[in-house]
C-alpha atoms as a PDB file:
ATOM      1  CA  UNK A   1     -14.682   7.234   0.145  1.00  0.00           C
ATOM      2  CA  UNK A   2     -12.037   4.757   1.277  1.00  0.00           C
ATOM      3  CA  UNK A   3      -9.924   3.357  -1.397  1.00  0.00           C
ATOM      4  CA  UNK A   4      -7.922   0.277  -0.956  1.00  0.00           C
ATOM      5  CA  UNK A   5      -5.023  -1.350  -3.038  1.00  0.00           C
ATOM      6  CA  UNK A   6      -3.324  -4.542  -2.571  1.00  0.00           C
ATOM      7  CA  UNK A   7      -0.307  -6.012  -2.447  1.00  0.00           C
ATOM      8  CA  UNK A   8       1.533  -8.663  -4.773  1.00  0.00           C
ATOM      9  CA  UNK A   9       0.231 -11.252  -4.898  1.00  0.00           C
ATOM     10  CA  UNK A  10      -3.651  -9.969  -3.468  1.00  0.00           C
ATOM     11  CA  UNK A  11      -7.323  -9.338  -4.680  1.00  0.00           C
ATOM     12  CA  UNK A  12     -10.185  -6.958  -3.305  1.00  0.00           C
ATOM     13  CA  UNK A  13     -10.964  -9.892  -1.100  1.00  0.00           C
ATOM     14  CA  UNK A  14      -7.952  -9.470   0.798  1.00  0.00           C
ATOM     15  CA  UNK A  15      -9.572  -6.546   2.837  1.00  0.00           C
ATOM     16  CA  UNK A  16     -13.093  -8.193   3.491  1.00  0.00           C
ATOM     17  CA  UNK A  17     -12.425  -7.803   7.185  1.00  0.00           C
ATOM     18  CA  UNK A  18     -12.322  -3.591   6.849  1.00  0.00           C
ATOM     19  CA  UNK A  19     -15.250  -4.251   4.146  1.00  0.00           C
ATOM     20  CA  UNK A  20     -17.301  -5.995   6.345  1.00  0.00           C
ATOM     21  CA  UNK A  21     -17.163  -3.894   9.546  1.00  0.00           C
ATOM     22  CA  UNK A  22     -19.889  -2.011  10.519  1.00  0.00           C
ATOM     23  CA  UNK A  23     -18.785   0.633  11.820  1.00  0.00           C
ATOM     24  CA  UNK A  24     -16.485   1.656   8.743  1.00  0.00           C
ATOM     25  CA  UNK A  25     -19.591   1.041   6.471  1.00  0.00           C
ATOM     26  CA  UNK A  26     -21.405   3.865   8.196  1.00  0.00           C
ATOM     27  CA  UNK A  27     -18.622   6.201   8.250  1.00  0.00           C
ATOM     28  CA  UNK A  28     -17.128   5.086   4.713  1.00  0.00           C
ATOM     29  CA  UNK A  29     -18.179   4.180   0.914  1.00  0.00           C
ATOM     30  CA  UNK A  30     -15.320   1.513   1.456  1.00  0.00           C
ATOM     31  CA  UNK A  31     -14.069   0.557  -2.262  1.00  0.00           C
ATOM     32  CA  UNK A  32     -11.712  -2.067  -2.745  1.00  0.00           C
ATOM     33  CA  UNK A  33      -9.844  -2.612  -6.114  1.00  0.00           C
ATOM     34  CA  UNK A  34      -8.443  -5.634  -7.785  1.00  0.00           C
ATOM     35  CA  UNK A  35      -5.194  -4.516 -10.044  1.00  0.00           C
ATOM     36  CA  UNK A  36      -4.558  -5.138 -13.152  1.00  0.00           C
ATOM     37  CA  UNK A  37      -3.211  -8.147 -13.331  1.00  0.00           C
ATOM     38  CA  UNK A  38      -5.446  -9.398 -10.506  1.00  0.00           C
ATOM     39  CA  UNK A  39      -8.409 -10.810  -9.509  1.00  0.00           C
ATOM     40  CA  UNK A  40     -11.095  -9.693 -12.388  1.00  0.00           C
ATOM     41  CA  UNK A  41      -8.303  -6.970 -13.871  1.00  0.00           C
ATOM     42  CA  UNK A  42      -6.939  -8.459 -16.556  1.00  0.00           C
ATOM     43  CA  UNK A  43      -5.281  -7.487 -19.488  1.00  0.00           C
ATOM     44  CA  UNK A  44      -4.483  -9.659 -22.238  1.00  0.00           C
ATOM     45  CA  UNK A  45      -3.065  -8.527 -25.609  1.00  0.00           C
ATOM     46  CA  UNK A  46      -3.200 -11.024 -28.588  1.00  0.00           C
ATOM     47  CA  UNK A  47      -4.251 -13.875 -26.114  1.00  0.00           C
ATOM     48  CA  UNK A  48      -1.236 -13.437 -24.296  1.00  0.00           C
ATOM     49  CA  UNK A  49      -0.849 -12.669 -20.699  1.00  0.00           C
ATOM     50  CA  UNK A  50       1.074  -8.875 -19.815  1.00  0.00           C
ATOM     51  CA  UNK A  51       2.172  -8.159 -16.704  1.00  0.00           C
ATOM     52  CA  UNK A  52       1.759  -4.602 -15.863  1.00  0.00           C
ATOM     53  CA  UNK A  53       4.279  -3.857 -13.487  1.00  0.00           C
ATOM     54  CA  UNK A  54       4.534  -0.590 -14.087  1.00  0.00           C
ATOM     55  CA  UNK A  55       3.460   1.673 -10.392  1.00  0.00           C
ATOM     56  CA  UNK A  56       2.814   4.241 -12.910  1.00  0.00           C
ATOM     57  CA  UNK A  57       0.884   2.369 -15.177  1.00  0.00           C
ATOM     58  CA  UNK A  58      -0.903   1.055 -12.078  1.00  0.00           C
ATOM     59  CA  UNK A  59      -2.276   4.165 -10.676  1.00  0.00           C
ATOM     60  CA  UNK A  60      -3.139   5.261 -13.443  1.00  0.00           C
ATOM     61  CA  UNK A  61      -5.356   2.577 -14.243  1.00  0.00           C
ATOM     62  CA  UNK A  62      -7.226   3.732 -10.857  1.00  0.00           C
ATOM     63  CA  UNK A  63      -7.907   7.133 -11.716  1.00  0.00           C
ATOM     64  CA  UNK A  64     -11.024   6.805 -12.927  1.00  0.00           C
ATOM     65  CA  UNK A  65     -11.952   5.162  -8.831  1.00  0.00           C
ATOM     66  CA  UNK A  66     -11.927   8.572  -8.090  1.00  0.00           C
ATOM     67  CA  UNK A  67     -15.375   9.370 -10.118  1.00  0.00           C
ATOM     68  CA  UNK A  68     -17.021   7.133  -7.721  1.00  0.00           C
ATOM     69  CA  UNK A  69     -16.737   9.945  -4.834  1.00  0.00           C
ATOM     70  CA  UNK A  70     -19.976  11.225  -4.471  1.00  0.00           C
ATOM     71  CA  UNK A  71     -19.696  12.560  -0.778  1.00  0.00           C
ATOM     72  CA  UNK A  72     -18.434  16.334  -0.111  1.00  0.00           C
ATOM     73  CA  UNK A  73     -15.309  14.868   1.126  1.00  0.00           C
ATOM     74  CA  UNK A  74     -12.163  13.622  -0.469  1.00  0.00           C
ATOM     75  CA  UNK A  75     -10.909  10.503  -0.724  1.00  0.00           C
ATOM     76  CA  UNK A  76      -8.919   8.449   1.850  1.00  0.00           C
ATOM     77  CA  UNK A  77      -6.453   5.638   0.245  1.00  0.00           C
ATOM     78  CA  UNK A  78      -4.636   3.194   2.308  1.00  0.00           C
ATOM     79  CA  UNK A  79      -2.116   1.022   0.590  1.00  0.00           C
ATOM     80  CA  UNK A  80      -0.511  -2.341   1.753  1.00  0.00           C
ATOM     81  CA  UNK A  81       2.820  -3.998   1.048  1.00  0.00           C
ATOM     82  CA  UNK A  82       3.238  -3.866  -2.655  1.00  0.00           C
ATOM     83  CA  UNK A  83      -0.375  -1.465  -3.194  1.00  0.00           C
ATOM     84  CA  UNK A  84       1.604   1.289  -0.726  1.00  0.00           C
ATOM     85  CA  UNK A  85       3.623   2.727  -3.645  1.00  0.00           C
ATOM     86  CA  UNK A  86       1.031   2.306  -5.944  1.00  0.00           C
ATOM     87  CA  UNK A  87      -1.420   4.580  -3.708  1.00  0.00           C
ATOM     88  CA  UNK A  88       1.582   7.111  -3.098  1.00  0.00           C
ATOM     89  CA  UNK A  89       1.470   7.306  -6.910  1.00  0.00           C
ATOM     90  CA  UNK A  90      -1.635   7.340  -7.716  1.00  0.00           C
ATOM     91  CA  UNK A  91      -2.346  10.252  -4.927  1.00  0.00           C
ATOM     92  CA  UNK A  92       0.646  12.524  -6.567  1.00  0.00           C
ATOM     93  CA  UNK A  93      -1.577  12.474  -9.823  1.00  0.00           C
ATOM     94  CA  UNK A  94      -4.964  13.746  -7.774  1.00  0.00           C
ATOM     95  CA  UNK A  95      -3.102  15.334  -4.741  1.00  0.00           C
ATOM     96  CA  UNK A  96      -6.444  17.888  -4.793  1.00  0.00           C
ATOM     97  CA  UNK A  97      -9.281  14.789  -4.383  1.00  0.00           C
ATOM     98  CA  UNK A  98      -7.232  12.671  -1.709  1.00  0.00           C
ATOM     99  CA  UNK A  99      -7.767  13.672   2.592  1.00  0.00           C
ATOM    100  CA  UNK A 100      -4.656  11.527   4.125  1.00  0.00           C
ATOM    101  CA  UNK A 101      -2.857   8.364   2.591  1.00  0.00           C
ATOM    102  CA  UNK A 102      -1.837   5.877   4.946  1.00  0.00           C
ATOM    103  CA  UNK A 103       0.631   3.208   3.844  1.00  0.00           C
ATOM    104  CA  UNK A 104       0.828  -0.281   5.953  1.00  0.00           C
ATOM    105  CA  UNK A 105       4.020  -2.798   5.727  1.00  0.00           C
ATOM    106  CA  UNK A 106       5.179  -0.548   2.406  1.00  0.00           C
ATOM    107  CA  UNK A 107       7.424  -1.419   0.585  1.00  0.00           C
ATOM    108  CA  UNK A 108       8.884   1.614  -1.110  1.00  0.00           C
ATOM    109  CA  UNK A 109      12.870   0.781  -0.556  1.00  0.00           C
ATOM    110  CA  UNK A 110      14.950  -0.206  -3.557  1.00  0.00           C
ATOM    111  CA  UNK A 111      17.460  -1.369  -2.066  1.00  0.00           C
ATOM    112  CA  UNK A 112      15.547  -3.569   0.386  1.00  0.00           C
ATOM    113  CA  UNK A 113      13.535  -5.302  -2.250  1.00  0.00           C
ATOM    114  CA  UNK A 114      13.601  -9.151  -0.611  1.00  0.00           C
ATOM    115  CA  UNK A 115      14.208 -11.946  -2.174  1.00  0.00           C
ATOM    116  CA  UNK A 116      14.192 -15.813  -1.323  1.00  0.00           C
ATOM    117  CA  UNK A 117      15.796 -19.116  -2.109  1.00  0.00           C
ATOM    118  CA  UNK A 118      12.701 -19.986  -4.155  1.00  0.00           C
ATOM    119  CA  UNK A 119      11.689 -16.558  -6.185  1.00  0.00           C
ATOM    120  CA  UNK A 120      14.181 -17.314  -9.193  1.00  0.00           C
ATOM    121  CA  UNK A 121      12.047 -20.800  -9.578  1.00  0.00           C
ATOM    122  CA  UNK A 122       8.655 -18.395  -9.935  1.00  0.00           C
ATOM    123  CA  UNK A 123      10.223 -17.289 -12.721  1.00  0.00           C
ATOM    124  CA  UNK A 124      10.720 -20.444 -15.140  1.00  0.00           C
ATOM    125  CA  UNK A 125       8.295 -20.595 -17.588  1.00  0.00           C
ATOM    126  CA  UNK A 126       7.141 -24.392 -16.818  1.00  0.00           C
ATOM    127  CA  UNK A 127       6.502 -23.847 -13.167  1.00  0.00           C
ATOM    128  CA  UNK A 128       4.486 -20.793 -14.212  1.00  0.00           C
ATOM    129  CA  UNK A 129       2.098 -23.612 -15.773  1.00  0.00           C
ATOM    130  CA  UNK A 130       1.209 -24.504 -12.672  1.00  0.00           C
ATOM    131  CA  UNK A 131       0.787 -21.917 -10.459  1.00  0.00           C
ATOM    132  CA  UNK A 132      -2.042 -19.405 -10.389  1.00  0.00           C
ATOM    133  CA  UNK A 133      -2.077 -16.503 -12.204  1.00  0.00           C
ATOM    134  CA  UNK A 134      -1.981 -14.233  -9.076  1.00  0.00           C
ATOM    135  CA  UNK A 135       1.497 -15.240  -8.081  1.00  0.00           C
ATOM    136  CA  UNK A 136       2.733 -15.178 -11.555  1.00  0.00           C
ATOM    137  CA  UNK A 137       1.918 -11.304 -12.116  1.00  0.00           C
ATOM    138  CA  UNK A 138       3.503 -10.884  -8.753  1.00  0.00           C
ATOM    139  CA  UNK A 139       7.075 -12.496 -10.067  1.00  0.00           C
ATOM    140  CA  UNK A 140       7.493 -10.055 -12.845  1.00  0.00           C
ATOM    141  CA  UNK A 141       6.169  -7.544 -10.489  1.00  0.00           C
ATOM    142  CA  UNK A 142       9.083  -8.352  -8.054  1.00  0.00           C
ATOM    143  CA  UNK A 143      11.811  -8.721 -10.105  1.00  0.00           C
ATOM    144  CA  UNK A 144      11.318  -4.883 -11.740  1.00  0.00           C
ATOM    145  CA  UNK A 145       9.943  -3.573  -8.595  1.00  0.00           C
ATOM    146  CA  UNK A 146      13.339  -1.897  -7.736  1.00  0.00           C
ATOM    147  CA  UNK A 147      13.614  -0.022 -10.702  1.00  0.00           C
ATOM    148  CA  UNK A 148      10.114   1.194 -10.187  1.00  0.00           C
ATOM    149  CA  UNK A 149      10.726   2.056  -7.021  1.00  0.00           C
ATOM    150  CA  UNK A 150      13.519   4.299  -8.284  1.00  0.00           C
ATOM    151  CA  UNK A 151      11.379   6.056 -10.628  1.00  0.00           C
ATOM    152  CA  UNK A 152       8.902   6.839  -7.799  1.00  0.00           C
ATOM    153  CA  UNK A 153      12.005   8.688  -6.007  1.00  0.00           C
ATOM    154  CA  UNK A 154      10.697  12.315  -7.238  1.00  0.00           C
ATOM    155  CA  UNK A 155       7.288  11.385  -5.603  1.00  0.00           C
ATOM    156  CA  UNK A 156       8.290  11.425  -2.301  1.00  0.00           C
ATOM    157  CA  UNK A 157       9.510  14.816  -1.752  1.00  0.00           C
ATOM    158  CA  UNK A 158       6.465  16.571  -3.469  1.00  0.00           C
ATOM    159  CA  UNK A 159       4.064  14.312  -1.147  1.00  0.00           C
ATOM    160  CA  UNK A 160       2.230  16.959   0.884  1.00  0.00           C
ATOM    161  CA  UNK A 161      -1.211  15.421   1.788  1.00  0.00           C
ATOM    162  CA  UNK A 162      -1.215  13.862   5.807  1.00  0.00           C
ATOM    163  CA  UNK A 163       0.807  10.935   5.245  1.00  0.00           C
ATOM    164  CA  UNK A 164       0.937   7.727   7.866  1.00  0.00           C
ATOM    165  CA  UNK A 165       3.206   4.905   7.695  1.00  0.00           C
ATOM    166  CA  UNK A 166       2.935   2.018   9.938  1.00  0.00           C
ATOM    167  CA  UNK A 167       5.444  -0.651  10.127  1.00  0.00           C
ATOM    168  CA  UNK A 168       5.840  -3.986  11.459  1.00  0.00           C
ATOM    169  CA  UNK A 169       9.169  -4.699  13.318  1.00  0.00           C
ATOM    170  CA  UNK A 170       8.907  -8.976  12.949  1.00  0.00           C
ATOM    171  CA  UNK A 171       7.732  -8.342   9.066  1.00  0.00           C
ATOM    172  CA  UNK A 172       9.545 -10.757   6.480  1.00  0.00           C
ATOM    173  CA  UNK A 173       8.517  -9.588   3.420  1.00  0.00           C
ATOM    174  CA  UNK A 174       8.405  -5.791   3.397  1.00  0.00           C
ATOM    175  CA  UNK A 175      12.099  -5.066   5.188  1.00  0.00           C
ATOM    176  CA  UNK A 176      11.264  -3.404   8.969  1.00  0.00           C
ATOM    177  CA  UNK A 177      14.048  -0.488   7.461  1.00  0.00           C
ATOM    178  CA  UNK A 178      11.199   0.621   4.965  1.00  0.00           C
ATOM    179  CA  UNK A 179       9.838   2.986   7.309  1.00  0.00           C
ATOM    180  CA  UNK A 180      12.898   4.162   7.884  1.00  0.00           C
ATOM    181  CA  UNK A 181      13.456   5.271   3.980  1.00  0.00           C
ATOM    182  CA  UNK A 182       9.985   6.775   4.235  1.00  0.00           C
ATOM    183  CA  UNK A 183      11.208   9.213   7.318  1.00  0.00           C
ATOM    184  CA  UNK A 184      13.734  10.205   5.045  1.00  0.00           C
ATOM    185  CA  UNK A 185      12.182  10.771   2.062  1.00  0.00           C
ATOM    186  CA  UNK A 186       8.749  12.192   2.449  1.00  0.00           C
ATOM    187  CA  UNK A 187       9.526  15.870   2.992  1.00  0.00           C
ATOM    188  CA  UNK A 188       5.966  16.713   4.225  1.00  0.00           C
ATOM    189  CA  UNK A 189       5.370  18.174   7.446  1.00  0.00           C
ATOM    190  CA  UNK A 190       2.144  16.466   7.689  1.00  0.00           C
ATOM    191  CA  UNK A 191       3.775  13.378   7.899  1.00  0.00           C
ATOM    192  CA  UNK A 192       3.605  10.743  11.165  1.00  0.00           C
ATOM    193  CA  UNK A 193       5.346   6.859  11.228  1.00  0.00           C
ATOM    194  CA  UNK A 194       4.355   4.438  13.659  1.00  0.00           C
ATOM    195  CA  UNK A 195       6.534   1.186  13.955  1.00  0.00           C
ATOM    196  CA  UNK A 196       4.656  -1.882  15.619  1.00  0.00           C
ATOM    197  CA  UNK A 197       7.773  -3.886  17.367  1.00  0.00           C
ATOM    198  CA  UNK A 198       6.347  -7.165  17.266  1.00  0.00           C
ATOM    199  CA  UNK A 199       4.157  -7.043  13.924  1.00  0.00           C
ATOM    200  CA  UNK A 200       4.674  -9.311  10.963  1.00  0.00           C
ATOM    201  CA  UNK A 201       3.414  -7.998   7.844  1.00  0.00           C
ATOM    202  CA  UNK A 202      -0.592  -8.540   7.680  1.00  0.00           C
ATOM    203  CA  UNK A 203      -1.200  -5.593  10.298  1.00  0.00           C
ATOM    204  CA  UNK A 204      -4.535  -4.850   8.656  1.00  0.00           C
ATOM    205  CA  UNK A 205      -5.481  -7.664  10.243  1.00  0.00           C
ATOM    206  CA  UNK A 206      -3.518  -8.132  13.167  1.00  0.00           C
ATOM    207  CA  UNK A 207      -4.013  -4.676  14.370  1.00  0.00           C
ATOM    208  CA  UNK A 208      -7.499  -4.228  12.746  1.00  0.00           C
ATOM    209  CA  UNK A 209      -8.776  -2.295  15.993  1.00  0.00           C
ATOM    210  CA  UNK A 210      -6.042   0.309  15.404  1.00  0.00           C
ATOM    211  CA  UNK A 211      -6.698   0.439  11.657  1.00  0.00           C
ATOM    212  CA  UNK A 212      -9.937   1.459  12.158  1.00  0.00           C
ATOM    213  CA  UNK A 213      -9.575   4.041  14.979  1.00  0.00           C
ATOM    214  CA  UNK A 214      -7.245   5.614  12.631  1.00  0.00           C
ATOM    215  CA  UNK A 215      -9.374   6.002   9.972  1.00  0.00           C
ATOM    216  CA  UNK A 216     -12.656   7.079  11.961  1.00  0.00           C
ATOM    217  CA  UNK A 217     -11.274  10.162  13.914  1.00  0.00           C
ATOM    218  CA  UNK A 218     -10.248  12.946  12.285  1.00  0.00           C
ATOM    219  CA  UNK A 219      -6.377  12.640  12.039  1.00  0.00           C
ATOM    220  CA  UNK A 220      -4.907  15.671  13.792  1.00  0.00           C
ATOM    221  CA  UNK A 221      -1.103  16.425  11.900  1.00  0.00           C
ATOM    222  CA  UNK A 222       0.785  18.447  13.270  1.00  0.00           C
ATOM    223  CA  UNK A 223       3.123  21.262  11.984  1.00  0.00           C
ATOM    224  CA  UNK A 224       6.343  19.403  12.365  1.00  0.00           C
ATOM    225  CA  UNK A 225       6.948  15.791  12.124  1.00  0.00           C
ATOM    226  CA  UNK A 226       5.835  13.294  14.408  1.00  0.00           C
ATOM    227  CA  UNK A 227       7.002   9.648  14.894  1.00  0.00           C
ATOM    228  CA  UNK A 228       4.969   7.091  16.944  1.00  0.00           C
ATOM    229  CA  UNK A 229       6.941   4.379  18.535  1.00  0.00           C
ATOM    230  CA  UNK A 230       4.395   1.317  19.518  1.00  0.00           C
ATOM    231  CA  UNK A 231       6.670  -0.763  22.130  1.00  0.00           C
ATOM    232  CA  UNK A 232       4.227  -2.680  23.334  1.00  0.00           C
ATOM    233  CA  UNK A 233       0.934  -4.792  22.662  1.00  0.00           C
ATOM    234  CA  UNK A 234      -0.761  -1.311  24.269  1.00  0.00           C
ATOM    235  CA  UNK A 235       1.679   0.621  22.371  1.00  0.00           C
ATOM    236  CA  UNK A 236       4.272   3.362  24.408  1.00  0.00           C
ATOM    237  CA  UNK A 237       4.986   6.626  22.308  1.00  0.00           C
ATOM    238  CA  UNK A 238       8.202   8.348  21.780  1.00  0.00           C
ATOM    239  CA  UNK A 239      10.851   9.885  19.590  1.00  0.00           C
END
């Protein structure tokens, strides 16, 4: 099984290209969630909307994903943007039924949470009228996404399954310094980074040819950990 989780605001849709591909349909059962609070997700309680924008709440809403592994082999979760923390989370609660987790433009900082001239206007309740629901749920997710973060800080440090962490270096929304927090956090020796200078923040599908060899060979982790520097459109390693 593949599992993949969005970002804020997102839907299952928003990995149709890794759905769609061929080649990861013969290798993968490729599931894609919408979370709650998104897409078909929803949770209403006396007719009101809730935002849940708790990570912990979150992944453990897609616990039960796991029961859909029928294959001898464990589960591989990728995360993107917002969905990265969430699938850290949610793989700390099932360490045993998860093979690697492989976060993309994460954004697991709290003190690089990002904010812009119009986010405080997202969160007036007559705007909110207007705009979709999506982008609502990912207001109140922003604006206590720091203090989530914090709570995830224990997480990090007990993270032992292969880990990968790629990074954008032109990406505007999740802070380039991210992957930086995740070098220092994530205490796993299985670990590897790989920073993509000139990426913005959709690398799933700007790099979808990379995403993909990734996930179809066998990830090799070595004892002690590596960092992959991609210079270049070809990509140059180093330290």
């Amino acid at each position: 099984m593949l599992l993949l989780i969005h970002g804020a605001p997102g839907s299952l849709w928003g990995y149709m290209n890794l759905m769609d591909d061929e080649d990861l349909q013969k290798r993968f059962h490729i599931v894609s969630v919408d979370r709650v609070g998104y897409g078909k997700s929803r949770l209403k309680v006396k007719k009101k909307r809730r935002y849940v924008t708790s990570i912990a709440t979150q992944a453990n809403a897609l616990l039960p994903v796991f029961q859909l592994n029928k294959s001898k082999e464990k589960v591989t979760v990728l995360g993107r943007s917002y969905g990265a923390p969430i699938a850290a989370k949610l793989v700390s609660l099932e360490p045993d039924k998860v093979k690697e987790l492989i976060m993309v433009s994460p954004v697991i900082d709290p003190e690089k949470e990002k904010f812009y001239w119009f986010s405080k206007w997202g969160r007036n309740s007559f705007i909110q009228l207007f705009l979709p629901g999506e982008f609502n749920t990912a207001t109140a997710e922003k604006y206590s996404h720091s203090d989530e973060l914090r709570k995830l800080l224990p997480v990090w440090q007990n993270l032992n399954v292969p880990t990968t962490v790629i990074q954008g270096g032109n990406d505007w929304i999740a802070d380039p310094a991210n992957i930086d927090f995740a070098k220092k956090h994530i205490k796993s020796k299985r670990a590897q980074y790989i920073f993509l200078h000139k990426a913005g923040h959709m690398i799933t599908y700007t790099h979808l040819s990379m995403i993909k060899e990734m996930l179809l060979k066998n990830q090799v982790f070595e004892d002690k950990l590596s960092s992959i520097d991609m210079s270049t459109a070809t990509g140059q390693m180093g330290n």
